[in-house]
Every structure is written in structure tokens, then in C-alpha cells.
N, C-alpha and C. Protein backbone atom coordinates (compact mmCIF):
# COMPACT_ATOMS: atom_id res chain seq x y z
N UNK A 1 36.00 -4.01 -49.44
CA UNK A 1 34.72 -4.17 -48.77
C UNK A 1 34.01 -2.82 -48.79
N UNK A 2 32.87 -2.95 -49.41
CA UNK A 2 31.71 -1.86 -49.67
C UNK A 2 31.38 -1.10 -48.27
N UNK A 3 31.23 -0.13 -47.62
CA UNK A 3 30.69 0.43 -46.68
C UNK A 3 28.97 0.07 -46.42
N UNK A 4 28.38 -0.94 -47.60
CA UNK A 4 27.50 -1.14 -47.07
C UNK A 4 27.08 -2.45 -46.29
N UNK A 5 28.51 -3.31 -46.89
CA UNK A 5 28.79 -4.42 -46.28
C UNK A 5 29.41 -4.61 -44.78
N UNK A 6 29.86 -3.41 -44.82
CA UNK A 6 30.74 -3.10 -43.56
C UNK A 6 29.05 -2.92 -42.21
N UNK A 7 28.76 -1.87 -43.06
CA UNK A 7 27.58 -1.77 -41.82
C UNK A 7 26.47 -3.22 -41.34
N UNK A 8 26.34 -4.23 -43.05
CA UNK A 8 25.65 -5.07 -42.78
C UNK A 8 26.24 -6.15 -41.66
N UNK A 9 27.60 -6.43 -41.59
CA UNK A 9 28.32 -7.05 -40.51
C UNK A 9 28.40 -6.56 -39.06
N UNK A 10 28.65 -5.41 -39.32
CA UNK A 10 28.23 -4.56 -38.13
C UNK A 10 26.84 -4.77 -37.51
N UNK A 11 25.93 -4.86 -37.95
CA UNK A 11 24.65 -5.03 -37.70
C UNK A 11 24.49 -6.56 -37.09
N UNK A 12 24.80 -7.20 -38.16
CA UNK A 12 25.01 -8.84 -37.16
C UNK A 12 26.04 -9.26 -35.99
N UNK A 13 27.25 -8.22 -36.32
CA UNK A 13 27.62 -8.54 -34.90
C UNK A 13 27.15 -8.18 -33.79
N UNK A 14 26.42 -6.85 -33.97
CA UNK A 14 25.65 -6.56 -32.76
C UNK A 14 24.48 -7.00 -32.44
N UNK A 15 23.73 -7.87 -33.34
CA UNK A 15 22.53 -8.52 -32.63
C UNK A 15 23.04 -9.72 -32.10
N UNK A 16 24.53 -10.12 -32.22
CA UNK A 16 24.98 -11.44 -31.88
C UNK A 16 25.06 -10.99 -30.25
N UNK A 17 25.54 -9.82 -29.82
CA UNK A 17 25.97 -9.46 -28.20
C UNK A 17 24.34 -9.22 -27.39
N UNK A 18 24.08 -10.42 -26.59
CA UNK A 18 23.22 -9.86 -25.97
C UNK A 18 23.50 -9.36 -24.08
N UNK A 19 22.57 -9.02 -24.36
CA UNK A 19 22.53 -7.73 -22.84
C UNK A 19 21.93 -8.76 -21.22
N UNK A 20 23.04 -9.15 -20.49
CA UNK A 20 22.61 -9.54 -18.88
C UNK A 20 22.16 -8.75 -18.47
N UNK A 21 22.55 -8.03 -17.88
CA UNK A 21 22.10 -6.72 -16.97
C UNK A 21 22.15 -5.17 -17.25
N UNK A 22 21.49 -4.58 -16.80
CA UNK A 22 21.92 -2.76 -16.79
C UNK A 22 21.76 -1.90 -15.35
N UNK A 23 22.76 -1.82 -15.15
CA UNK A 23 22.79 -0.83 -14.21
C UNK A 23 23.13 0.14 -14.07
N UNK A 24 22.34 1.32 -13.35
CA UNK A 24 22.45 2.76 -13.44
C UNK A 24 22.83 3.18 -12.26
N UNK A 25 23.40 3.89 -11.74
CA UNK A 25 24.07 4.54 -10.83
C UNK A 25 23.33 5.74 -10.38
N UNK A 26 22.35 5.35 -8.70
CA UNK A 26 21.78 6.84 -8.09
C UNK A 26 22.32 7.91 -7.92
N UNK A 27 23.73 7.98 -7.68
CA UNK A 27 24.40 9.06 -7.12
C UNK A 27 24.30 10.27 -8.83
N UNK A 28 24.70 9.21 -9.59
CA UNK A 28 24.77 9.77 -10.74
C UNK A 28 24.04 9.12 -12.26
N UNK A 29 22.79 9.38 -12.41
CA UNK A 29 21.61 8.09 -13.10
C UNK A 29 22.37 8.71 -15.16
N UNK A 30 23.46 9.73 -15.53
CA UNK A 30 23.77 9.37 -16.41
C UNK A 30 25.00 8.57 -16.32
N UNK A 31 25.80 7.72 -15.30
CA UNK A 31 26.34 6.66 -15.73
C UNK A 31 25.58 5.20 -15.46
N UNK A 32 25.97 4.51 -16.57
CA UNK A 32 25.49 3.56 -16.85
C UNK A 32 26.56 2.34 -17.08
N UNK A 33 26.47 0.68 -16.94
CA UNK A 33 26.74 -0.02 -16.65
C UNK A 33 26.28 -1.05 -17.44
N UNK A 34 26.42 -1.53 -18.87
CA UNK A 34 26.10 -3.13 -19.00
C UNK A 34 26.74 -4.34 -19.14
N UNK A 35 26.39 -5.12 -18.92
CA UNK A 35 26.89 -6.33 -18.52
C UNK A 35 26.29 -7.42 -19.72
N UNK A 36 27.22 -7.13 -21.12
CA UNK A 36 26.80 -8.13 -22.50
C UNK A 36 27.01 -9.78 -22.00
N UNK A 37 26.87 -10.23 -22.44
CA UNK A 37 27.50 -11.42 -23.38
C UNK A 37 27.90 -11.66 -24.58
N UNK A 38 28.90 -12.46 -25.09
CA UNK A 38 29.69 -11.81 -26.46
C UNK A 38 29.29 -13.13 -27.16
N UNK A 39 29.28 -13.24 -28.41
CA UNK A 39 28.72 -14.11 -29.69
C UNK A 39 29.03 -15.48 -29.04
N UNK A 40 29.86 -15.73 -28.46
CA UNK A 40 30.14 -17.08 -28.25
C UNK A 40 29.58 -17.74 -26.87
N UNK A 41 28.94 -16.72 -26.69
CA UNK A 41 27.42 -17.37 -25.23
C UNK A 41 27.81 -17.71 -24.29
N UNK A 42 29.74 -17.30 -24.19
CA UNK A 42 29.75 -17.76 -22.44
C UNK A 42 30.79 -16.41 -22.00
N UNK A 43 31.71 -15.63 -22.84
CA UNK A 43 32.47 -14.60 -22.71
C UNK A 43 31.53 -13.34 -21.97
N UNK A 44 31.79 -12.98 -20.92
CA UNK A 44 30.61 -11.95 -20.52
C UNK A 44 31.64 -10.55 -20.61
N UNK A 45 31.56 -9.35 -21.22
CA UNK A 45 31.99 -8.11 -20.93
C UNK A 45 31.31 -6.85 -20.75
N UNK A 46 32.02 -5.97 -19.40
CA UNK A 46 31.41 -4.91 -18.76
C UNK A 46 31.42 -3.53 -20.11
N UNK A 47 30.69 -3.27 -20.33
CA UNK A 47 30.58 -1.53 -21.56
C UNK A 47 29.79 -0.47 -20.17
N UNK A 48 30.87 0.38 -20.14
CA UNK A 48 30.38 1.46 -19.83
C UNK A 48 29.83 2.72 -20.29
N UNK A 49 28.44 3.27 -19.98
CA UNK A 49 28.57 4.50 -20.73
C UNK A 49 28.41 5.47 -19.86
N UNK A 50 28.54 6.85 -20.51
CA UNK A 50 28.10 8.01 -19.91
C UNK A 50 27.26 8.82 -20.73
N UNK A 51 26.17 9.31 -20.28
CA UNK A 51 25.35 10.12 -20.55
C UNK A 51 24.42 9.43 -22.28
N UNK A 52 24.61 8.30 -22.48
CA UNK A 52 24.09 7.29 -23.66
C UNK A 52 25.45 6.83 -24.36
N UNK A 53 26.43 7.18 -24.32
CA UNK A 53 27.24 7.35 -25.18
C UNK A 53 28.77 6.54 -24.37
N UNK A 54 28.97 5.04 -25.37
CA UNK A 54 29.87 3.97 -24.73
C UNK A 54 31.29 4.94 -24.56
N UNK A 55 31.48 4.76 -23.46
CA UNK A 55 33.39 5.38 -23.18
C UNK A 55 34.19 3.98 -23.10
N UNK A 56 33.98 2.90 -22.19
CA UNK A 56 34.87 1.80 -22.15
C UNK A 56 34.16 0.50 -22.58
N UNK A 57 34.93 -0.55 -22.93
CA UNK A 57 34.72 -2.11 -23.05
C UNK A 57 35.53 -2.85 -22.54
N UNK A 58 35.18 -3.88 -21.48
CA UNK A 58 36.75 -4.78 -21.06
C UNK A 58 37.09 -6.01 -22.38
N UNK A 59 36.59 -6.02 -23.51
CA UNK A 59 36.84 -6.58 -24.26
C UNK A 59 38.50 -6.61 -24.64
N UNK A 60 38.93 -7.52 -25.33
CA UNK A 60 40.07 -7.12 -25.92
C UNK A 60 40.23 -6.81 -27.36
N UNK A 61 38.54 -6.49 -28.03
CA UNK A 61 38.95 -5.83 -29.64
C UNK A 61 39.55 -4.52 -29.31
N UNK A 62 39.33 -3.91 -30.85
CA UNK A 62 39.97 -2.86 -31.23
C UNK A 62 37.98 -2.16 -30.70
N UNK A 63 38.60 -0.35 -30.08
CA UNK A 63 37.64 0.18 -29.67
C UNK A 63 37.32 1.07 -30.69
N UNK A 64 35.88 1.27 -31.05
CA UNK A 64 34.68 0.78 -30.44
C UNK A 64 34.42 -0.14 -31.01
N UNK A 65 33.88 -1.50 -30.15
CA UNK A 65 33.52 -2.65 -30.88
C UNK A 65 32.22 -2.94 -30.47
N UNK A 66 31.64 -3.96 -30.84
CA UNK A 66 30.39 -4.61 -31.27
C UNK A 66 29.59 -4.33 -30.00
N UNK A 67 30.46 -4.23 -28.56
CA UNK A 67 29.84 -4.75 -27.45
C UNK A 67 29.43 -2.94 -27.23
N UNK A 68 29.86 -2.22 -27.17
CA UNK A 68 29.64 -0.73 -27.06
C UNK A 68 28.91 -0.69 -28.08
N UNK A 69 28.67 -0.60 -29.40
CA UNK A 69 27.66 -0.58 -30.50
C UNK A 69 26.23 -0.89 -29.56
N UNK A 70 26.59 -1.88 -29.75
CA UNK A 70 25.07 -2.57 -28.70
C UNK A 70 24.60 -2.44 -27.42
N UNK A 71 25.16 -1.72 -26.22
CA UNK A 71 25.06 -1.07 -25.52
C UNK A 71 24.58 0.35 -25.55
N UNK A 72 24.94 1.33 -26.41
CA UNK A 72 24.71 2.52 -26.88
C UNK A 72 23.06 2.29 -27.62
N UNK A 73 23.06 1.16 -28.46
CA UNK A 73 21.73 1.04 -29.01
C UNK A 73 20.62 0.53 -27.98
N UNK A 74 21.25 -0.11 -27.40
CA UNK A 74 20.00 -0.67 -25.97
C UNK A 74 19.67 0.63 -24.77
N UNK A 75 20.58 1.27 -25.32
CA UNK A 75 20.22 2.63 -24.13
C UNK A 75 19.68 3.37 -24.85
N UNK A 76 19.78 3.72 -25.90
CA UNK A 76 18.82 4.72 -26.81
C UNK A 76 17.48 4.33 -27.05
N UNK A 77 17.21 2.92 -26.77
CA UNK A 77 16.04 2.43 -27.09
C UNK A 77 15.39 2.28 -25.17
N UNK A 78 16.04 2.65 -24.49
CA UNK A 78 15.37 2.27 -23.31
C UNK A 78 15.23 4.19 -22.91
N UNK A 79 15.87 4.63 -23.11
CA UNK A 79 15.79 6.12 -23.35
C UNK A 79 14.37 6.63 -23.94
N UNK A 80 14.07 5.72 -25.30
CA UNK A 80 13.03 6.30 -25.58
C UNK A 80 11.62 5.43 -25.02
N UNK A 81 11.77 4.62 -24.46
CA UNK A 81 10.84 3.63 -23.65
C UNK A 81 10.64 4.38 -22.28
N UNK A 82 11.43 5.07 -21.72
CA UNK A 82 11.14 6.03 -20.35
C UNK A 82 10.64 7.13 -21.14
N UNK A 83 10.85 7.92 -22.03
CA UNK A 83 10.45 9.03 -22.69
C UNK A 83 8.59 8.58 -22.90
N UNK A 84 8.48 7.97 -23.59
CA UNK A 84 7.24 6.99 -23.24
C UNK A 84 6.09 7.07 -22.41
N UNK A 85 6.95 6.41 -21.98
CA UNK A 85 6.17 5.82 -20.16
C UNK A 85 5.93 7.24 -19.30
N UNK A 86 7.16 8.25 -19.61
CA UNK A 86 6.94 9.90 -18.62
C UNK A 86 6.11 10.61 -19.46
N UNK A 87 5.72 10.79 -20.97
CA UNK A 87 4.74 11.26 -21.65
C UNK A 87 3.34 10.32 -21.37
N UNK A 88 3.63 9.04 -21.58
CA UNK A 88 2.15 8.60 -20.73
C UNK A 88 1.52 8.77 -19.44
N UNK A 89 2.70 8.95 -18.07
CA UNK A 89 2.45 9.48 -16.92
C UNK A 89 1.83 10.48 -17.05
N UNK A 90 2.36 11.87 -17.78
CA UNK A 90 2.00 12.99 -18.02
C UNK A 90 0.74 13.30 -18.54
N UNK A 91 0.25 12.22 -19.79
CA UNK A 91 -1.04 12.50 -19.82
C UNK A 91 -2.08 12.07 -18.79
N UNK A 92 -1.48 11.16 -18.19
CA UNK A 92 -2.78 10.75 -16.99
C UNK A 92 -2.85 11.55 -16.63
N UNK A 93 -1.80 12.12 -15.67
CA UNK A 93 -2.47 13.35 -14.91
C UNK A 93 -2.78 14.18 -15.62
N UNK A 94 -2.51 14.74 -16.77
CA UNK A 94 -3.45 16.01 -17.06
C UNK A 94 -4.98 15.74 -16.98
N UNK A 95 -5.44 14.40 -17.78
CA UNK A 95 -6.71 13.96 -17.24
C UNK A 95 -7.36 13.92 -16.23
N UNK A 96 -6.26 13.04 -15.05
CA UNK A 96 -6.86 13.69 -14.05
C UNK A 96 -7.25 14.45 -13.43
N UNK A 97 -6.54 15.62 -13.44
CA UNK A 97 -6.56 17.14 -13.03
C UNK A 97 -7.91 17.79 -13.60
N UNK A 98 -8.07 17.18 -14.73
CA UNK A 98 -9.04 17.72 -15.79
C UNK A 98 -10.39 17.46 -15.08
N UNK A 99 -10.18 15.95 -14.50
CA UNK A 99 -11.59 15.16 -14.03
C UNK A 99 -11.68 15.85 -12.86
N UNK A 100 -10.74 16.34 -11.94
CA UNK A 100 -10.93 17.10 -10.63
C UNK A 100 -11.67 18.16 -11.07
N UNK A 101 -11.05 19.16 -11.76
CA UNK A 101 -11.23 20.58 -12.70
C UNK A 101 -13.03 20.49 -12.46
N UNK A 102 -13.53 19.59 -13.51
CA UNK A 102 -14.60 19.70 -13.45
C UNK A 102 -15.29 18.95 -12.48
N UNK A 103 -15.15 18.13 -11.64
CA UNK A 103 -16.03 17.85 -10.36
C UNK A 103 -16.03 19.02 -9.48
N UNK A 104 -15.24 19.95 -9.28
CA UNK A 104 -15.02 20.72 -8.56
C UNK A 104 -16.06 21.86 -9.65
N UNK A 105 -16.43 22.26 -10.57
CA UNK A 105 -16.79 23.21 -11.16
C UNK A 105 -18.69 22.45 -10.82
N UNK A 106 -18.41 21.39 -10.42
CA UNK A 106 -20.14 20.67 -10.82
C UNK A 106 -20.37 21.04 -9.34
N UNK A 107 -19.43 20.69 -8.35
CA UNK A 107 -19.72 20.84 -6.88
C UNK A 107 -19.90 22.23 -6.75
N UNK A 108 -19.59 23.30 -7.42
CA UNK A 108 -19.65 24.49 -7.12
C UNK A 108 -20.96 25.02 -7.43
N UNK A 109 -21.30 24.72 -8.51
CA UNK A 109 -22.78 24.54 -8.91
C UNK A 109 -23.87 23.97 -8.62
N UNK A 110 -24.01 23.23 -8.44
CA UNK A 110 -24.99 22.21 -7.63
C UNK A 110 -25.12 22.53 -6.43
N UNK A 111 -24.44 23.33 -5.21
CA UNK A 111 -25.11 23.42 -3.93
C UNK A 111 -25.91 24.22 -3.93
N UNK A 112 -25.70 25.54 -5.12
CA UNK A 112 -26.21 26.90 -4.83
C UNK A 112 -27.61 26.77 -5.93
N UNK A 113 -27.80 25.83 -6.36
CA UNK A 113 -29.08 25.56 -7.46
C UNK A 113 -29.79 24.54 -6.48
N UNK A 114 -29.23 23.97 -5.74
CA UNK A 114 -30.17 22.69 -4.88
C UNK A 114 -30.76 23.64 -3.29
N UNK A 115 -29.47 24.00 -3.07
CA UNK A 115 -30.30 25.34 -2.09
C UNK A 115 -31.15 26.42 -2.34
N UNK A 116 -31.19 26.75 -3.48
CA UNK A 116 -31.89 27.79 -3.85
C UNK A 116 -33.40 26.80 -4.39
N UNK A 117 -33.25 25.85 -5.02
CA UNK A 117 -34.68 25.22 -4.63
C UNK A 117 -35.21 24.67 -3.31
N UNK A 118 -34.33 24.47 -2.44
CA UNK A 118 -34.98 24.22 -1.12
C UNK A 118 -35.29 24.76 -0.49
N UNK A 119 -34.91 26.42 -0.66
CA UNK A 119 -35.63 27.48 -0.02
C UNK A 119 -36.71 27.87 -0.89
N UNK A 120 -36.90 28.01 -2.17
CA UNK A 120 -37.81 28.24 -2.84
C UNK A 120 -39.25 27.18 -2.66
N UNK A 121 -38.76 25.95 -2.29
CA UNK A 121 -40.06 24.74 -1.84
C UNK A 121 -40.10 24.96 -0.40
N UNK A 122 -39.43 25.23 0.64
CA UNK A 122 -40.18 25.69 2.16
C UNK A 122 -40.16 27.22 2.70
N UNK A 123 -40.21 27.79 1.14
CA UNK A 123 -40.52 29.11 1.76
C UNK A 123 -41.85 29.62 2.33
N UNK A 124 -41.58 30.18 3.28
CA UNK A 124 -43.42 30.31 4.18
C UNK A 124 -43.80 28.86 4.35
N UNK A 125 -43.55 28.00 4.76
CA UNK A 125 -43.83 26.68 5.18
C UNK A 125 -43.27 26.73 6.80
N UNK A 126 -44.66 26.53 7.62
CA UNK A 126 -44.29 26.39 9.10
C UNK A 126 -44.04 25.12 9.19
N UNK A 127 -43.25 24.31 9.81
CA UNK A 127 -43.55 22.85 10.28
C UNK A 127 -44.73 22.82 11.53
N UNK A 128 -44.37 23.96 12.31
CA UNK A 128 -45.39 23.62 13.70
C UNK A 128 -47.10 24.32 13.36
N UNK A 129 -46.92 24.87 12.15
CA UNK A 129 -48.39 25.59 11.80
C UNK A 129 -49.49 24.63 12.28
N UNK A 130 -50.09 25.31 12.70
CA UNK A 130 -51.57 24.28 13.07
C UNK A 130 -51.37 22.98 13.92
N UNK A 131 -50.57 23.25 15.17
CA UNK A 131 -49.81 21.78 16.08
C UNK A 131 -50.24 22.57 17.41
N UNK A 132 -50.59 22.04 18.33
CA UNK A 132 -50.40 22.70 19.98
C UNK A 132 -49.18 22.48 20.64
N UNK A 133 -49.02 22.69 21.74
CA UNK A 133 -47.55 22.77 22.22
C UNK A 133 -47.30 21.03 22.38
N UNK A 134 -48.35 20.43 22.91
CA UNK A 134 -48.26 19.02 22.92
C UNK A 134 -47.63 18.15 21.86
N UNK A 135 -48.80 18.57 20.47
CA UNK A 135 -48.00 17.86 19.42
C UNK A 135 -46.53 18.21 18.83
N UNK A 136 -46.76 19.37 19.04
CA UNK A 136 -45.26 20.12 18.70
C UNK A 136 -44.38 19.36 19.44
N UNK A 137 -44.45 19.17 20.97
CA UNK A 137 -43.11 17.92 21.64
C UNK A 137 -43.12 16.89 21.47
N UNK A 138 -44.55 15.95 20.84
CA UNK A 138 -44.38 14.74 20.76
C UNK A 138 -43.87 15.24 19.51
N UNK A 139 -43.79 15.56 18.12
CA UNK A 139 -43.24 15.59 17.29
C UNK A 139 -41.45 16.05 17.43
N UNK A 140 -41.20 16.90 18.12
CA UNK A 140 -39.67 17.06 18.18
C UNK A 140 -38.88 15.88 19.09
N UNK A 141 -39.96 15.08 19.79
CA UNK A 141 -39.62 14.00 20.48
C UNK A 141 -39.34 13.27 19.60
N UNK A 142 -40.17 12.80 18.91
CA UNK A 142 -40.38 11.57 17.55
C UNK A 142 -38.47 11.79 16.55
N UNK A 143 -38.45 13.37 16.37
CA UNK A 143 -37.73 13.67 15.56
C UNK A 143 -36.13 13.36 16.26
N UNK A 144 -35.82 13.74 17.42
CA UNK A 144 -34.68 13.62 17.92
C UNK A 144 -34.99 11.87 17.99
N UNK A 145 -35.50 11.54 18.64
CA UNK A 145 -35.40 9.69 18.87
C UNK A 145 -35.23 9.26 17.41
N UNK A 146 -35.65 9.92 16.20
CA UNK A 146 -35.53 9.21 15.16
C UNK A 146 -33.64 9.45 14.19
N UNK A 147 -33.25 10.95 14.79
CA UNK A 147 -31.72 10.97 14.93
C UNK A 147 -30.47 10.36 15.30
N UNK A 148 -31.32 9.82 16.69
CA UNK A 148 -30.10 9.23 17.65
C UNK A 148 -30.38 7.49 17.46
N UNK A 149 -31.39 6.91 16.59
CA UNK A 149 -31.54 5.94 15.86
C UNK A 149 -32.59 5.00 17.00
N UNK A 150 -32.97 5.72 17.73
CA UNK A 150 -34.33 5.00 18.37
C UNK A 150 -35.59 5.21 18.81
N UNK A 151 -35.71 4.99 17.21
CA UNK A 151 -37.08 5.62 16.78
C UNK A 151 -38.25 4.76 17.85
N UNK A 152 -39.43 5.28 17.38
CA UNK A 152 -40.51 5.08 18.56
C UNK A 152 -41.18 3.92 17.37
């Protein structure tokens, strides 16, 4: 038997084992835990790994067999699916940061250009110019009642 035949069997036995569960362990998130099913759709066996890499099978082949093959490959592929997902996290926020970056550079700008025209449009502008003391209180009257929302 050709070594390329060897791998092509290899290859079908391991798409024959599919994967119940995976579980990872908080205390320690490089051991890992799967829980196959074996070609014949009702045999279920535990493959353990550590750090990606199968150490046990409760199978009774010869080790390493089909069920660790395929375990090792379902973790390398979920390995690079979190690798992924934390490089896509990563770019959001840099964007975001980016979108802060510059709201914060526009807010910094904009008060001191909007104030500096609002003093430049009521500069030398009296409000009470040309008012007597009368109109001057009915007007600061008008103005506070129109603050406290009861206007005249």
C-alpha cells in the first residue's frame, strides 16, 4: 500500500468520525475535551487534547487513530476561527477608537471657531442700548419667564 493511499483512507476515515460536543476547561482553556462519534453512528468516544495536540482516545484501536486525527483537525480549524473572530474584534475597535480620535479632534475645534465668531458678531453690541430702566425689566422679565418655560 502506496503512502498515498494510506493518507487517502486516512482522510475518509476521518470525515467518517463526527464531533458531539467540545469542551474546554476554565481552570485550564488549553485542555480540551471531544466527544466523537465513530463511523458506525452509535459508538461515541472521549479524545482528549492538550494544548491542540490529541494525548488520549477511549477507543480500542491502535493509537493514534481516526478519532484523535479528527479531533486535532477540528481544533486547528476552530483555533483559526477564534484567531478570526479576535482579529475582527481587533479591527473594530481600532475603528472605533479612530471614530472617537477624530470626534474628539472636531470637538476641539469647533468650540474655539464658533466662539470666536460669537464674539466677533456681539462685539460692542449692547442688548439694553437705547431701553429705559422700565423696558430693560419688562425685557429681563420676558427673558427669565421665557427660561423657566412660562412665557408671557
Amino acid at each position: 500500500m502506496t503512502t498515498a493511499t494510506k493518507r487517502a483512507k486516512s482522510r475518509a476515515a476521518v470525515e467518517s468520525v463526527t464531533t458531539i460536543a467540545r469542551v474546554q476547561f476554565h481552570a485550564d482553556p488549553r485542555k480540551v475535551v471531544y466527544l466523537n462519534r465513530s463511523s458506525d453512528g452509535e459508538t461515541q468516544y472521549y479524545t482528549y487534547l492538550f494544548d491542540g495536540r490529541a494525548t488520549s482516545c477511549d477507543c480500542p484501536s491502535r493509537k493514534p487513530c481516526k478519532h484523535m486525527a479528527h479531533s486535532e483537525q477540528a481544533e486547528a480549524s476552530q483555533d483559526a476561527q477564534e484567531r478570526i473572530e479576535a482579529s475582527l474584534v481587533l479591527h473594530q475597535a481600532e475603528m472605533h477608537q479612530a471614530s472617537i480620535e477624530k470626534q474628539e479632534r472636531q470637538m476641539n475645534v469647533s468650540p474655539v471657531i464658533e466662539s470666536k465668531q460669537v464674539d466677533d458678531s456681539t462685539a460692542g453690541d449692547d442688548p439694553w442700548e437705547g431701553l429705559d430702566d422700565e423696558q430693560q425689566w419688562q425685557a429681563w422679565r420676558n427673558y427669565e419667564l421665557g427660561m423657566s418655560g412660562l412665557a408671557v
